[in-house]
PDB file of N, CA and C in Angstrom:
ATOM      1  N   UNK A   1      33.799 -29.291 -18.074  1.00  0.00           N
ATOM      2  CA  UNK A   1      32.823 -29.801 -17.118  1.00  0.00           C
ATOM      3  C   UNK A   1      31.589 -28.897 -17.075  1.00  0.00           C
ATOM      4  N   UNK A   2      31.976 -27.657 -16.806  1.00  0.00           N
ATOM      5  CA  UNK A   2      30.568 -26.893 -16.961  1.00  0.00           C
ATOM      6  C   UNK A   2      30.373 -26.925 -18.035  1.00  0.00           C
ATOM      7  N   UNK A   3      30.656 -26.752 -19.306  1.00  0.00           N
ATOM      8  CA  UNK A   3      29.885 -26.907 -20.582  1.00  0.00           C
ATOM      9  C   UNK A   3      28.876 -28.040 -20.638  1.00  0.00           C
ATOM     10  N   UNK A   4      29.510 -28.986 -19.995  1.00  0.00           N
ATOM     11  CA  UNK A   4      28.437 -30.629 -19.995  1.00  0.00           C
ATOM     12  C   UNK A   4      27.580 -30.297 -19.194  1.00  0.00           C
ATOM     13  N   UNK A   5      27.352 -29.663 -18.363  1.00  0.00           N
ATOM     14  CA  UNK A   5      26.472 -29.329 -17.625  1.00  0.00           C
ATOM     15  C   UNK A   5      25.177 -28.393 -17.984  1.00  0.00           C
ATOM     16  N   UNK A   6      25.454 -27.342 -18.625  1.00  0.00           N
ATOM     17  CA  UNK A   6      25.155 -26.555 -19.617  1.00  0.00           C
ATOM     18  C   UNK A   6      24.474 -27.062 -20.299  1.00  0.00           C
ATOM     19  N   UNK A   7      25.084 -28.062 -21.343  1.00  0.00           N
ATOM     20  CA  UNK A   7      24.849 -28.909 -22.382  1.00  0.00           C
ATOM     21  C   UNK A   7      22.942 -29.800 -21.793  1.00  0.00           C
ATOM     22  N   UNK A   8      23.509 -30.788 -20.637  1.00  0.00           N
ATOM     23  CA  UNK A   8      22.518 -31.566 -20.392  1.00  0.00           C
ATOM     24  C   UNK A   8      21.061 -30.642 -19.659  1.00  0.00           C
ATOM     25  N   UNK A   9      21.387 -29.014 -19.182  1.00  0.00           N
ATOM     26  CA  UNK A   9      20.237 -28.259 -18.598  1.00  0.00           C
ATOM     27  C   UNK A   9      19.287 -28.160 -20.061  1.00  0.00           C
ATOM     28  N   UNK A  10      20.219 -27.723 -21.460  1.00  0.00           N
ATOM     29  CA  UNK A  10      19.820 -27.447 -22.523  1.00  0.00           C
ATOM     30  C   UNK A  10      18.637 -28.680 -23.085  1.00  0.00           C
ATOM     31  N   UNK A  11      19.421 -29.548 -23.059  1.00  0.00           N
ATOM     32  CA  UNK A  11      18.965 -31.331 -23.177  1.00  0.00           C
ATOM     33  C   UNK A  11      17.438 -31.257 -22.383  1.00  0.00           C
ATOM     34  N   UNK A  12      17.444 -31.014 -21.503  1.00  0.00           N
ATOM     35  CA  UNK A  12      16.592 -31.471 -20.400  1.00  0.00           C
ATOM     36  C   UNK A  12      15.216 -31.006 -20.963  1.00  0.00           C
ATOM     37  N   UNK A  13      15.645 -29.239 -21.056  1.00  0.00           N
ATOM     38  CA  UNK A  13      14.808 -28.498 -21.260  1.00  0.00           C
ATOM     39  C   UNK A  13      13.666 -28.579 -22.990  1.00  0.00           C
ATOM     40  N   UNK A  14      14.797 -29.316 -24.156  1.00  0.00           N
ATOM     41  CA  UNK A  14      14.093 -29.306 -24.691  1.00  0.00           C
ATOM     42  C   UNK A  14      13.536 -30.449 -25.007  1.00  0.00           C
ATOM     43  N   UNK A  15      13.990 -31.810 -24.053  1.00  0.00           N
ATOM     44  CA  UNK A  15      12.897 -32.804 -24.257  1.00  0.00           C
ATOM     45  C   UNK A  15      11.722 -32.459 -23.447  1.00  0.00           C
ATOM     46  N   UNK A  16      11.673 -31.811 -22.686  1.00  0.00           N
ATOM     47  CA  UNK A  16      10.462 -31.300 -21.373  1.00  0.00           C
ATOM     48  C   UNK A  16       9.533 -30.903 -22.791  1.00  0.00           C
ATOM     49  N   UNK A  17      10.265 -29.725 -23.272  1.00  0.00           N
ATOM     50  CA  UNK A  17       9.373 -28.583 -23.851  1.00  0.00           C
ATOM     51  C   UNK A  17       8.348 -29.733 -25.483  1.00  0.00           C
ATOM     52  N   UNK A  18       9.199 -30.954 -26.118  1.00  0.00           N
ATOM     53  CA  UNK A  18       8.635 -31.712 -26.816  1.00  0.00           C
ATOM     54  C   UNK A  18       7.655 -33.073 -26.105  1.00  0.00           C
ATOM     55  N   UNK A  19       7.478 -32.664 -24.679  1.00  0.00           N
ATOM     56  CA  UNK A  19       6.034 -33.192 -24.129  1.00  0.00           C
ATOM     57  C   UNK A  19       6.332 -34.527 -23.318  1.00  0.00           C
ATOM     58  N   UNK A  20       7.491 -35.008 -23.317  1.00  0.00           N
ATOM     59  CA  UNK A  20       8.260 -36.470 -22.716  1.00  0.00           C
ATOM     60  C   UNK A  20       8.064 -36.053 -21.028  1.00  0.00           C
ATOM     61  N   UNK A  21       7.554 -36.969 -20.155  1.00  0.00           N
ATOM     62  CA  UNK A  21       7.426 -36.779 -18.957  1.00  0.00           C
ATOM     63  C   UNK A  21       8.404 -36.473 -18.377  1.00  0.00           C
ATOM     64  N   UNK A  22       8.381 -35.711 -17.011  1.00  0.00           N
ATOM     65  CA  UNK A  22       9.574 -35.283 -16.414  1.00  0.00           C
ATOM     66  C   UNK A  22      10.148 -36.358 -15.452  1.00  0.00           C
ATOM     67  N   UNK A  23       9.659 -37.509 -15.292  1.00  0.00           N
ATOM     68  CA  UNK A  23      10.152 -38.163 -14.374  1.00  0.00           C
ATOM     69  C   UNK A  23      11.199 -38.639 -15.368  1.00  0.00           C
ATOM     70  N   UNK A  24      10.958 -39.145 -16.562  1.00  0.00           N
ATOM     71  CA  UNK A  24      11.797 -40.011 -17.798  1.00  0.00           C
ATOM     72  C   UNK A  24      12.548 -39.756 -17.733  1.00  0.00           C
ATOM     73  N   UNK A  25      12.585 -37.835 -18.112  1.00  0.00           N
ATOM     74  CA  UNK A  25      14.207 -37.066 -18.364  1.00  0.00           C
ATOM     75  C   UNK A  25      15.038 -37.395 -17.028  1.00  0.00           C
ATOM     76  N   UNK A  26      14.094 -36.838 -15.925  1.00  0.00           N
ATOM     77  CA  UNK A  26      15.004 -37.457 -14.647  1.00  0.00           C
ATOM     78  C   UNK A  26      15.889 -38.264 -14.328  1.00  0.00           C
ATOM     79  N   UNK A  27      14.793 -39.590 -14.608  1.00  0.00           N
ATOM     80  CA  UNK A  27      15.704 -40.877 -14.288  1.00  0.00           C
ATOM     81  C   UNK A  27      17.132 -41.068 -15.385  1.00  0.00           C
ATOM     82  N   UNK A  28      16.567 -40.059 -16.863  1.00  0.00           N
ATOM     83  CA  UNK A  28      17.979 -40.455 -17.583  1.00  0.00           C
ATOM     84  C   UNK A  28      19.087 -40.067 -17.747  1.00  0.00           C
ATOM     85  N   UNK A  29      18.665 -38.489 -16.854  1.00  0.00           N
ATOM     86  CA  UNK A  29      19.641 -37.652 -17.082  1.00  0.00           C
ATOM     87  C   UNK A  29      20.615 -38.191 -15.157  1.00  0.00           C
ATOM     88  N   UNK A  30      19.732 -38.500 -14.818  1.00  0.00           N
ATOM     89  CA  UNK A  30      20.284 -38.998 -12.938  1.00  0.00           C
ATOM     90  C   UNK A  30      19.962 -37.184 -12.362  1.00  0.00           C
ATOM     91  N   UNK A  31      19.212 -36.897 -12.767  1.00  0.00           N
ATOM     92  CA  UNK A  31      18.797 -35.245 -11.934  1.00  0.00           C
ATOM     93  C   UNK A  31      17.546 -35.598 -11.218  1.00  0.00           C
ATOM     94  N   UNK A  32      17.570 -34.620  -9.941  1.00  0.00           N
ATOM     95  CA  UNK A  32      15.925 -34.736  -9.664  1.00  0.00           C
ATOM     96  C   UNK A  32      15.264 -33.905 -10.212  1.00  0.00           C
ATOM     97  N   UNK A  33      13.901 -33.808  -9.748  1.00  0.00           N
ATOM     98  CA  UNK A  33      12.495 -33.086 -10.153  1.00  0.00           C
ATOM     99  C   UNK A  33      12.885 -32.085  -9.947  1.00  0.00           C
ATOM    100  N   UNK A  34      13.274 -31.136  -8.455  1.00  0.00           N
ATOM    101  CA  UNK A  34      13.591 -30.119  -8.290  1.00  0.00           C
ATOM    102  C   UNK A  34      14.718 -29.505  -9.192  1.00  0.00           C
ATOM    103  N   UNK A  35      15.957 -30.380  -9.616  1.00  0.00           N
ATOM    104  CA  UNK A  35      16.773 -29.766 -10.400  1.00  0.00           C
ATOM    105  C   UNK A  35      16.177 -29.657 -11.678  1.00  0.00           C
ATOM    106  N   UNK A  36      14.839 -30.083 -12.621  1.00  0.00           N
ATOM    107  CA  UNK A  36      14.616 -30.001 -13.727  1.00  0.00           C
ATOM    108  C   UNK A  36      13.620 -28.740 -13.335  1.00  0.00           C
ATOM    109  N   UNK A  37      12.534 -28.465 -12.648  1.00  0.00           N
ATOM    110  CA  UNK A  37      11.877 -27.149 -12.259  1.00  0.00           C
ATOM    111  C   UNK A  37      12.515 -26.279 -12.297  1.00  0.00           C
ATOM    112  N   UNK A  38      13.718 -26.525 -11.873  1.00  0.00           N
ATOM    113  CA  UNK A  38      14.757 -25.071 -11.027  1.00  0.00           C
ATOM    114  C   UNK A  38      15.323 -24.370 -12.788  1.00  0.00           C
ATOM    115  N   UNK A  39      15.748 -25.269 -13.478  1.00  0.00           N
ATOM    116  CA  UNK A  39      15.842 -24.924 -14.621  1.00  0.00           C
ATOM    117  C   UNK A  39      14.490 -24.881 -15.644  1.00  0.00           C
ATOM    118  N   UNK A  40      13.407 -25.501 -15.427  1.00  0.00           N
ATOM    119  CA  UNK A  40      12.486 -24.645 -16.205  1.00  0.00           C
ATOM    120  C   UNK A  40      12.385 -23.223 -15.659  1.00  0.00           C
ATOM    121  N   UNK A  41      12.287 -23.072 -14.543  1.00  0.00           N
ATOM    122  CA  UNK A  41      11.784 -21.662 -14.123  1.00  0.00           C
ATOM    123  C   UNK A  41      12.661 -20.862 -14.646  1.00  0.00           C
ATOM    124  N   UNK A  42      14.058 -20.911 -15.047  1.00  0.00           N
ATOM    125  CA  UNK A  42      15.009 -19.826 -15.240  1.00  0.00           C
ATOM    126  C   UNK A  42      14.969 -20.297 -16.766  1.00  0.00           C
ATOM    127  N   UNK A  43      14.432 -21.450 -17.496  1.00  0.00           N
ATOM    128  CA  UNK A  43      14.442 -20.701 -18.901  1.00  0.00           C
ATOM    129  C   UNK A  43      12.925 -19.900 -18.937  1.00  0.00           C
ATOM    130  N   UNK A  44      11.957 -19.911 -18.282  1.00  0.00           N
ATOM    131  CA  UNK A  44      11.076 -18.807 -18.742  1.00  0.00           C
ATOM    132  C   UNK A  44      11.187 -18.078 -18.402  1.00  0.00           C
ATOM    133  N   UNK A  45      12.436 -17.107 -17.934  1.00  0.00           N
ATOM    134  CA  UNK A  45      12.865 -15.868 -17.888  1.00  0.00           C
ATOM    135  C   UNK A  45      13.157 -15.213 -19.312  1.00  0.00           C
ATOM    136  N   UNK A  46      13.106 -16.620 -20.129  1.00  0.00           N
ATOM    137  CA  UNK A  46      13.294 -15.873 -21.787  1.00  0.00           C
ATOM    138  C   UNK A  46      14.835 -15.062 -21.608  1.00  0.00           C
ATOM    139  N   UNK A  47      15.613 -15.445 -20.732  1.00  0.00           N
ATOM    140  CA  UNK A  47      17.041 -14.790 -20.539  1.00  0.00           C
ATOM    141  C   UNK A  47      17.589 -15.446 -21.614  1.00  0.00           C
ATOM    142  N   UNK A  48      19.066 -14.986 -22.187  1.00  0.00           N
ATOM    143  CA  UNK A  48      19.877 -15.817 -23.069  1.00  0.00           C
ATOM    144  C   UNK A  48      20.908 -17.078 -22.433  1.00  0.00           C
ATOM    145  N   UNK A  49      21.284 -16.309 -21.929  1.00  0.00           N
ATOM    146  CA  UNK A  49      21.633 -17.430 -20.165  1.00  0.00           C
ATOM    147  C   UNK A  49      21.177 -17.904 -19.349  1.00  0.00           C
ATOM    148  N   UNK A  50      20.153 -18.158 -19.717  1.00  0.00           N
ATOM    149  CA  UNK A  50      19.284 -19.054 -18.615  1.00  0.00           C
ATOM    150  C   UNK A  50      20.089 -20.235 -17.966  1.00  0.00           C
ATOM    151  N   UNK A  51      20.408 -20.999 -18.971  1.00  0.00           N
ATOM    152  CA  UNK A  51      21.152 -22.054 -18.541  1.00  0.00           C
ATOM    153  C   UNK A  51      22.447 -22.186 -17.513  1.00  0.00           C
ATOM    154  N   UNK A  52      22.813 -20.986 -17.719  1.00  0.00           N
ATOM    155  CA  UNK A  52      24.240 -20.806 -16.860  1.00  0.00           C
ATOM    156  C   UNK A  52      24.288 -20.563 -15.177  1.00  0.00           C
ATOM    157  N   UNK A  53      24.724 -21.046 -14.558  1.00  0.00           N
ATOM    158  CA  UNK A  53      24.847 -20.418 -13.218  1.00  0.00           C
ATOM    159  C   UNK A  53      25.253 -19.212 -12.781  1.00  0.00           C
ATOM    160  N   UNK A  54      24.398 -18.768 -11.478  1.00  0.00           N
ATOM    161  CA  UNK A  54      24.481 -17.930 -11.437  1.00  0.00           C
ATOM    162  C   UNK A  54      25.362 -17.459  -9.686  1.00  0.00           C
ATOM    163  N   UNK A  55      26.049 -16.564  -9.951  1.00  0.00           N
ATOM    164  CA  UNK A  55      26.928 -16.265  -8.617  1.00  0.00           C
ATOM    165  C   UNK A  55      26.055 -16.477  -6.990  1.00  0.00           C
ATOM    166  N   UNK A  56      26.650 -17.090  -6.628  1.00  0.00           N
ATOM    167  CA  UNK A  56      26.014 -17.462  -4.926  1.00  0.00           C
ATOM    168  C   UNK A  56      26.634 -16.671  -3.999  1.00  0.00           C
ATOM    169  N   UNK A  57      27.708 -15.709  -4.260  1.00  0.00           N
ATOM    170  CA  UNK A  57      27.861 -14.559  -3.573  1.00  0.00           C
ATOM    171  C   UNK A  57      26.949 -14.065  -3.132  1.00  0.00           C
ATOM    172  N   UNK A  58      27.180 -13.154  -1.532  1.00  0.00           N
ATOM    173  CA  UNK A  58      26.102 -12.360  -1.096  1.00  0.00           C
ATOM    174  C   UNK A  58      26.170 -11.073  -1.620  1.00  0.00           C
ATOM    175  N   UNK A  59      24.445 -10.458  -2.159  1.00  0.00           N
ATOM    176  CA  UNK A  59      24.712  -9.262  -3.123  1.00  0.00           C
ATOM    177  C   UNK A  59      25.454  -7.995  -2.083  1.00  0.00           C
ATOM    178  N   UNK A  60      25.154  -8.016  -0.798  1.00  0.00           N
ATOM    179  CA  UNK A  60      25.260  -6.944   0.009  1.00  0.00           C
ATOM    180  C   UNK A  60      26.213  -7.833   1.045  1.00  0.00           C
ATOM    181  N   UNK A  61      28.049  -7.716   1.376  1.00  0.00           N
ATOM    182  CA  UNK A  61      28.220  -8.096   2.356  1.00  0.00           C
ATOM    183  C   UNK A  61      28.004  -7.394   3.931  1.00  0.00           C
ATOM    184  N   UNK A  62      27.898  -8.455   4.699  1.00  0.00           N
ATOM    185  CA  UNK A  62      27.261  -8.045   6.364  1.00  0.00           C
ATOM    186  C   UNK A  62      27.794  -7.394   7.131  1.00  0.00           C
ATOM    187  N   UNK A  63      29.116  -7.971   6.942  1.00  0.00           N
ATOM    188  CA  UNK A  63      30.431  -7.490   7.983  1.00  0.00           C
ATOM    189  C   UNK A  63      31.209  -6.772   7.547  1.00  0.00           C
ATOM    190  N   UNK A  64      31.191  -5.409   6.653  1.00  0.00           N
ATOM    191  CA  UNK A  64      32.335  -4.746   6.475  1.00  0.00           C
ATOM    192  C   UNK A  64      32.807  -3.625   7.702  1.00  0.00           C
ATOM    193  N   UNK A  65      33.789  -3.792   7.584  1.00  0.00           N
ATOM    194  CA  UNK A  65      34.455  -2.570   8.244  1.00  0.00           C
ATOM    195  C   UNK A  65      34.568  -1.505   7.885  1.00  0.00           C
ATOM    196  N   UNK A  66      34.324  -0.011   8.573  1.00  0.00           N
ATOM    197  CA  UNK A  66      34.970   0.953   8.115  1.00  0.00           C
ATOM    198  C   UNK A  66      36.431   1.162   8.052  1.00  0.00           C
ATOM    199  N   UNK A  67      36.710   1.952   6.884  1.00  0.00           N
ATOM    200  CA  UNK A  67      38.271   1.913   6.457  1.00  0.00           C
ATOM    201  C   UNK A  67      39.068   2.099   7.730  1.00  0.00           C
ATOM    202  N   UNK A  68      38.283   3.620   8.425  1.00  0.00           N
ATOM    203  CA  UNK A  68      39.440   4.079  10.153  1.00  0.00           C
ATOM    204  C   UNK A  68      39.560   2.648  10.823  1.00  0.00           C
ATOM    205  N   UNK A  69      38.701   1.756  10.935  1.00  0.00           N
ATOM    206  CA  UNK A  69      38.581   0.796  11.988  1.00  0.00           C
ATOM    207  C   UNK A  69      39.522  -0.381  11.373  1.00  0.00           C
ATOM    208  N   UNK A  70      39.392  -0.670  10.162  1.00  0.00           N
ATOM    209  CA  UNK A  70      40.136  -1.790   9.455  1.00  0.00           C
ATOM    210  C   UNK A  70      41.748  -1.362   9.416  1.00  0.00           C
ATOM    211  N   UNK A  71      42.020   0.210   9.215  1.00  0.00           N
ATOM    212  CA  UNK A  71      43.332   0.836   9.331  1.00  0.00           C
ATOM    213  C   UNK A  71      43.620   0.757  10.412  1.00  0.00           C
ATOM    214  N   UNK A  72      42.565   0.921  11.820  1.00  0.00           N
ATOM    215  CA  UNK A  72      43.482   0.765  13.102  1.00  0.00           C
ATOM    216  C   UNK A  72      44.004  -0.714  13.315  1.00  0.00           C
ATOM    217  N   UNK A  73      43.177  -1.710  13.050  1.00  0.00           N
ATOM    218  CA  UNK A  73      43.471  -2.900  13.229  1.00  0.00           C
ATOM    219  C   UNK A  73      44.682  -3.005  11.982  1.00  0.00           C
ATOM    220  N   UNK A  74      44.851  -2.955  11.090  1.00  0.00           N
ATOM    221  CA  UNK A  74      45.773  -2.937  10.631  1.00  0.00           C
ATOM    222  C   UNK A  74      47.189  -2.948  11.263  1.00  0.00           C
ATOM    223  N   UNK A  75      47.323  -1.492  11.791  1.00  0.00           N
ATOM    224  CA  UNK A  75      48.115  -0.655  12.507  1.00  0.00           C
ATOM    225  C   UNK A  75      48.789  -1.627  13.943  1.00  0.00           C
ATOM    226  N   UNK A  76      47.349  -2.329  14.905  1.00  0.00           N
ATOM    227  CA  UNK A  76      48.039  -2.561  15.837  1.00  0.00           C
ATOM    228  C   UNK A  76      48.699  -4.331  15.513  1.00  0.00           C
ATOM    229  N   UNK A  77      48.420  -5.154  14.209  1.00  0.00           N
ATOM    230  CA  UNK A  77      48.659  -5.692  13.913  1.00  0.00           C
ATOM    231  C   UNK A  77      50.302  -6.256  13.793  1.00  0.00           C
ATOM    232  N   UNK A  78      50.565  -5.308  12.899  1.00  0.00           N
ATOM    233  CA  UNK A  78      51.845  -4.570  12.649  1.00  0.00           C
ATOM    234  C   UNK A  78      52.897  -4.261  14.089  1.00  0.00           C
ATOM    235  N   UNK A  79      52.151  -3.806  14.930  1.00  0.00           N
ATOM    236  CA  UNK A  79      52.985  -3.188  16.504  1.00  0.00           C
ATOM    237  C   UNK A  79      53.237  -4.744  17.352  1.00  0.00           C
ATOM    238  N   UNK A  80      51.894  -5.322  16.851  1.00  0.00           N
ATOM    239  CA  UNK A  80      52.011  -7.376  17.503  1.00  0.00           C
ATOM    240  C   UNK A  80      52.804  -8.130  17.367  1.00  0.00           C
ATOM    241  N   UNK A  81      53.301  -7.381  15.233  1.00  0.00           N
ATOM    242  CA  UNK A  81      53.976  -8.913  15.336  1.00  0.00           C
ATOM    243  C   UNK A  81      54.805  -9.658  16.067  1.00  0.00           C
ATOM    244  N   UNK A  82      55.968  -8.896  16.719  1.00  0.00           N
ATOM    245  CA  UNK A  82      57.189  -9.085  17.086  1.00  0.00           C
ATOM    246  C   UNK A  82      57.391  -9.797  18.477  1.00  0.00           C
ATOM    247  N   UNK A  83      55.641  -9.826  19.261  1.00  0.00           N
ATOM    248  CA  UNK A  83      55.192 -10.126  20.398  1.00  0.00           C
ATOM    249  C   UNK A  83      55.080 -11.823  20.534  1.00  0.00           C
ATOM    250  N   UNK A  84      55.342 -12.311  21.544  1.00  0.00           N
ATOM    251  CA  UNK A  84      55.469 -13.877  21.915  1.00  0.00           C
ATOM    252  C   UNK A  84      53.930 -14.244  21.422  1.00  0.00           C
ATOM    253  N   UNK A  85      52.711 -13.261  21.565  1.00  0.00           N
ATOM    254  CA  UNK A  85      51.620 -14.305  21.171  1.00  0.00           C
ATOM    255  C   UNK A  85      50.800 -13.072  20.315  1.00  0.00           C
ATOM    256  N   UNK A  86      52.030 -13.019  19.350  1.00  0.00           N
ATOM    257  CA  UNK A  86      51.174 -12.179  18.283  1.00  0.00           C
ATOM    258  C   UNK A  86      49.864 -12.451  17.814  1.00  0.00           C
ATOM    259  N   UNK A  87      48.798 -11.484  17.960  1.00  0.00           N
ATOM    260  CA  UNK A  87      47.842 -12.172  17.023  1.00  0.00           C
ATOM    261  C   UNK A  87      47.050 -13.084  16.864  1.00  0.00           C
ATOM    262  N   UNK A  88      46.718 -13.028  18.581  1.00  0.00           N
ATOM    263  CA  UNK A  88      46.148 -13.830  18.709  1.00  0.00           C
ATOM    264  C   UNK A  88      45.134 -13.451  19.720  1.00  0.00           C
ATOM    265  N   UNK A  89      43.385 -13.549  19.059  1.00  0.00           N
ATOM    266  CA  UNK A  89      42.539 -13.373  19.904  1.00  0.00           C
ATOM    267  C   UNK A  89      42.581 -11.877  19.486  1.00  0.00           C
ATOM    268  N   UNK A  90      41.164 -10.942  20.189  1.00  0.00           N
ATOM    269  CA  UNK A  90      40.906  -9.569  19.979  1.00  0.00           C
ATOM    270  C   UNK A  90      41.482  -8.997  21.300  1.00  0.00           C
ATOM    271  N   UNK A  91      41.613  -9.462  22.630  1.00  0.00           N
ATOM    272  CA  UNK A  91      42.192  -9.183  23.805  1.00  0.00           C
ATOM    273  C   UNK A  91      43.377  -8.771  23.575  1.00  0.00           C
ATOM    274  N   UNK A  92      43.899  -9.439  22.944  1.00  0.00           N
ATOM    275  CA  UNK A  92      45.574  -8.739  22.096  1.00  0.00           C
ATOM    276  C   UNK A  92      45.443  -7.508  21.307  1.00  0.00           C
ATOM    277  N   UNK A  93      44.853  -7.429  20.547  1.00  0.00           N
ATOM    278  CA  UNK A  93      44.491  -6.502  19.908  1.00  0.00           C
ATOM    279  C   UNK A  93      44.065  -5.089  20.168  1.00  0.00           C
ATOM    280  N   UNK A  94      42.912  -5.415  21.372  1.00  0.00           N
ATOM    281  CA  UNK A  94      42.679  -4.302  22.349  1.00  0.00           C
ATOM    282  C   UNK A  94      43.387  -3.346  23.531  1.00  0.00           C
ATOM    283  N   UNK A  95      43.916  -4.416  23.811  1.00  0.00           N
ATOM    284  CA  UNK A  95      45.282  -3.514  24.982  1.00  0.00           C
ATOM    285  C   UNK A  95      46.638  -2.948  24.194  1.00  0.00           C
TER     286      UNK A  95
END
């Protein structure tokens, strides 16, 4: 599936680049305008992978914990389970 995908960005790009209007490729490939831009712009990165997708992961995550804090919660986790409402809510957690 991603190879076909791959395949038709490749397609796209080099009927664009032999002068065929972009609405044409559009309508034949069933992509919009924005999806044929989005891939010109990343082949004139002149990358070798241009074509490929690229990770939508966040580069920097927001919410990490420090290890002491993730180990205490850990810890009182562990002391919960055995409790009628283990684990439930941070109010549990805190007392």
């Amino acid at each position: 599936m991603v190879q076909d995908e791959e395949e038709i960005r490749k397609e796209a790009i080099r009927r664009y680049i032999r002068g065929e209007k972009p609405s044409i490729i559009c309508d034949e490939l069933k992509r919009s305008k924005f999806w044929l831009f989005k891939w010109l712009e990343r082949y004139k990165t002149e990358k070798e992978i241009w074509y490929q997708d690229k990770s939508r992961a966040p580069l920097n995550p927001h919410r990490s914990l420090d290890g002491t804090i993730e180990h205490l919660i850990m810890e009182t986790r562990k002391k919960l389970e055995d409790t009628k409402y283990s684990q439930i809510g941070a109010v549990v957690i805190c007392s």
